[in-house]
Protein backbone atom coordinates (compact mmCIF):
# COMPACT_ATOMS: atom_id res chain seq x y z
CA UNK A 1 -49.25 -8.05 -81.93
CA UNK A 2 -51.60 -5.12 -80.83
CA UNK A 3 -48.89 -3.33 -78.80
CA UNK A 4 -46.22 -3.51 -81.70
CA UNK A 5 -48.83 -1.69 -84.20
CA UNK A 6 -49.04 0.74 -81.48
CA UNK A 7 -45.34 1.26 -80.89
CA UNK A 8 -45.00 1.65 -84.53
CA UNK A 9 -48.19 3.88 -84.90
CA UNK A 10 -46.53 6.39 -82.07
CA UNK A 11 -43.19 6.38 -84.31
CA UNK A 12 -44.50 7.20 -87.06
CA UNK A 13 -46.83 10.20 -85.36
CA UNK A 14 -43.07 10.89 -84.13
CA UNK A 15 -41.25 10.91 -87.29
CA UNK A 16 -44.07 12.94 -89.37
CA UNK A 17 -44.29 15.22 -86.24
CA UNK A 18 -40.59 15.72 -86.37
CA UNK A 19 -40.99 16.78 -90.22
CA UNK A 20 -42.92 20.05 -89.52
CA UNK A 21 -39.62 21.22 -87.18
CA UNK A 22 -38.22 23.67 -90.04
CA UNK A 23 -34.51 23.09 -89.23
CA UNK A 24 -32.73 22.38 -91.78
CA UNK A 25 -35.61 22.36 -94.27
CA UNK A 26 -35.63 24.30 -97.65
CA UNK A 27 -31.88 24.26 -98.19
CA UNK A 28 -30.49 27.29 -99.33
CA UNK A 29 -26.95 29.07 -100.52
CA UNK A 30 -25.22 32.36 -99.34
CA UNK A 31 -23.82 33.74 -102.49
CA UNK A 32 -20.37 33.38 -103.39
CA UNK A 33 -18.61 36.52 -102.09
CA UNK A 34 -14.73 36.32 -101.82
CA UNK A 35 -12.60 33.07 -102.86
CA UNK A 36 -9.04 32.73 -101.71
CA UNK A 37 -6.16 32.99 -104.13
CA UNK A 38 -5.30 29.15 -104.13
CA UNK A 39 -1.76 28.48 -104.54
CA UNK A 40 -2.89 26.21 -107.61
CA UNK A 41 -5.83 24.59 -109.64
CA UNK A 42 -4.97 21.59 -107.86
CA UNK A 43 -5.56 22.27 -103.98
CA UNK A 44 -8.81 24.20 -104.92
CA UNK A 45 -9.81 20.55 -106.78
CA UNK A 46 -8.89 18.78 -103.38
CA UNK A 47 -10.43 20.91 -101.12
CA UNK A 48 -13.76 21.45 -103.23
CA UNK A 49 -14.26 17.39 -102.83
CA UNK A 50 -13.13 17.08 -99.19
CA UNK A 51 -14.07 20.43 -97.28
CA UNK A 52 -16.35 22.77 -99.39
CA UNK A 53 -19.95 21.24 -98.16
CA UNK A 54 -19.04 22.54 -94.86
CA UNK A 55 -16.76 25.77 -95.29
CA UNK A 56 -18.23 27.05 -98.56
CA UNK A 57 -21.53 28.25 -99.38
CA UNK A 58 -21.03 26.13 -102.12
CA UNK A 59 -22.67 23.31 -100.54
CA UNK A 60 -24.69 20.06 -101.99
CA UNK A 61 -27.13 19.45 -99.97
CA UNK A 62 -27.79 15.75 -100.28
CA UNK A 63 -31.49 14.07 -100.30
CA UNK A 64 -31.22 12.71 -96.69
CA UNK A 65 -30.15 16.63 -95.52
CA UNK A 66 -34.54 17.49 -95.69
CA UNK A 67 -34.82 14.42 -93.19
CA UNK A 68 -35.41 15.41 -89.83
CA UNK A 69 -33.73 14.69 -87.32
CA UNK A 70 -30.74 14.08 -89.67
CA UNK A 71 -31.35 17.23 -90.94
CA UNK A 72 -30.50 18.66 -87.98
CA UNK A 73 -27.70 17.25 -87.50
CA UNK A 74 -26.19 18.16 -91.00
CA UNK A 75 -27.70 22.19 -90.94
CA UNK A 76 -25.16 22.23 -87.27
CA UNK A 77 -22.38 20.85 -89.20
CA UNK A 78 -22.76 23.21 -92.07
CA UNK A 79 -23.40 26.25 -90.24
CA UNK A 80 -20.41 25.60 -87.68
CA UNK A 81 -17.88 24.77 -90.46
CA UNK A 82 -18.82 28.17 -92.21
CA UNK A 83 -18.58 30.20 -88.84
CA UNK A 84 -15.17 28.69 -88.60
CA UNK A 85 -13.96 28.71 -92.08
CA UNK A 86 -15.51 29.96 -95.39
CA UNK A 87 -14.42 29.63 -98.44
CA UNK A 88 -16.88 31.45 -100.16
CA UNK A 89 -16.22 34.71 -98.30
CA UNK A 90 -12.85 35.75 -98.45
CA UNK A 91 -14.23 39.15 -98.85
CA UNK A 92 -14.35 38.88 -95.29
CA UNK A 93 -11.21 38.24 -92.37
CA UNK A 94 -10.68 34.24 -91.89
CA UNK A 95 -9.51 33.99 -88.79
CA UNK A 96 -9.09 30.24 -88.95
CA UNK A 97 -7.60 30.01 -92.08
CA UNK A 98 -4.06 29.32 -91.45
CA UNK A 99 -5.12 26.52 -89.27
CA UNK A 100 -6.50 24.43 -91.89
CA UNK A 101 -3.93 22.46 -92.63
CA UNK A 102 -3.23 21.46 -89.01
CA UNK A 103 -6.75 20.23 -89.31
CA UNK A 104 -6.32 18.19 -92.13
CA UNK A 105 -2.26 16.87 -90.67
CA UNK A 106 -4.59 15.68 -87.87
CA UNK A 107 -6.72 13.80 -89.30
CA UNK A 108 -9.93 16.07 -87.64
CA UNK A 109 -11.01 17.54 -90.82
CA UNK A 110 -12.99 15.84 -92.97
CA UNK A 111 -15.12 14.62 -90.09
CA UNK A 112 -15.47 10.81 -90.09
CA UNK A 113 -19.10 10.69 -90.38
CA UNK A 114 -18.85 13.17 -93.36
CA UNK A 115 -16.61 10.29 -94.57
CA UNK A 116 -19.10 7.77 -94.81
CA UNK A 117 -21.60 9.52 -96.52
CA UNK A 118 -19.03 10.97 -98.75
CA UNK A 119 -16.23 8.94 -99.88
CA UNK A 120 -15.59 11.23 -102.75
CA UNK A 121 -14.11 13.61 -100.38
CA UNK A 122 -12.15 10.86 -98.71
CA UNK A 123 -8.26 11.65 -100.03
CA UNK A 124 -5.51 9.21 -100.47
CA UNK A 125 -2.54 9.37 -98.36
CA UNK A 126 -0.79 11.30 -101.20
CA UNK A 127 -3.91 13.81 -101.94
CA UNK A 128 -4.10 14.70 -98.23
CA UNK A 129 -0.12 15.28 -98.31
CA UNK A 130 -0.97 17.60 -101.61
CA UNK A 131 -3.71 19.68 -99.72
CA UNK A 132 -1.68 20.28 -96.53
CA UNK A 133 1.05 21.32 -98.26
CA UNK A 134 -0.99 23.85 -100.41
CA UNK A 135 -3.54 24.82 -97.68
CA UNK A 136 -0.25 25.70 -95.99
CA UNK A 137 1.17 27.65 -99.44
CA UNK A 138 -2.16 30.23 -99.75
CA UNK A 139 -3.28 30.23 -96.09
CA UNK A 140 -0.12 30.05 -94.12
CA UNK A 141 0.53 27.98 -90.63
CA UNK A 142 0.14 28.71 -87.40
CA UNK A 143 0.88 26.25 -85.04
CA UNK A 144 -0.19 25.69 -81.62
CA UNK A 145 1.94 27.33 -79.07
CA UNK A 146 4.63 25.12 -76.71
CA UNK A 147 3.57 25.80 -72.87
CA UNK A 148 5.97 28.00 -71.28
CA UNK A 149 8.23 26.87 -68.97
CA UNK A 150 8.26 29.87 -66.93
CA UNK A 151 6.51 28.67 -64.28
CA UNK A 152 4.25 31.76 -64.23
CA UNK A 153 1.02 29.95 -65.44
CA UNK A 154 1.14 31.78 -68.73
């Protein structure tokens, strides 16, 4: 019984230890800068539940979010979905803009493991259908380009 009090002694040391790493500690915003002009009320709606905690600085940071290492974990997510999309700064170019519904059409965006935590933001079939088609309407498309067939490697 003796080494099992000492296992958990050491994890705990661990976990407190792992506390004092300031990552994703003391949650704050970006203000609001820029918002897009949505093609209606009603995509704004869906993509406030399903994709504004990562590409908005709108986000809720949720109690488990000041939990290293899971804190970690969700600060990464955060920060990369704002330095690929932002909602909340439309002040500023969007380069990946009109490649958010392609996202969504492929079932990459929201990320599963968002999902779980967050079944708000999970859409029905006919919701995700509604934001792809107006993600498309304010941002605009761009597909992926066809390999060329010109045999020059290009």
């Amino acid at each position: 019984m003796k080494p099992l009090r000492i296992v958990l002694f050491v994890f705990l040391l661990v976990f407190v230890g792992l506390q004092l790493v300031p990552r994703g500690r003391n949650h704050t915003n970006p203000p609001v800068t820029g918002s897009p002009e949505w093609s209606s009320p009603r995509v704004e709606e869906l993509a406030r539940r399903a994709c504004f905690d990562c590409h908005s600085n709108e986000t809720k940071w949720p109690w488990y979010s000041n939990i290293a290492p899971i804190s970690w974990r969700v600060v990464e997510h955060v920060e990369h979905g704002r330095s690929e999309l932002n909602f909340s700064e439309f002040d500023k170019p969007q380069r990946h803009a009109d490649e958010a519904a392609r996202e969504v059409r492929k079932g990459s965006m929201p990320l599963n493991d968002y999902l779980l935590l967050h079944p708000e933001a999970r859409l029905s079939e006919e919701e995700t259908q509604e934001l792809i088609a107006g993600l498309e309407a304010t941002f605009g498309t761009r597909e992926p380009r066809e390999p060329s067939d010109d045999g020059g490697g290009r």
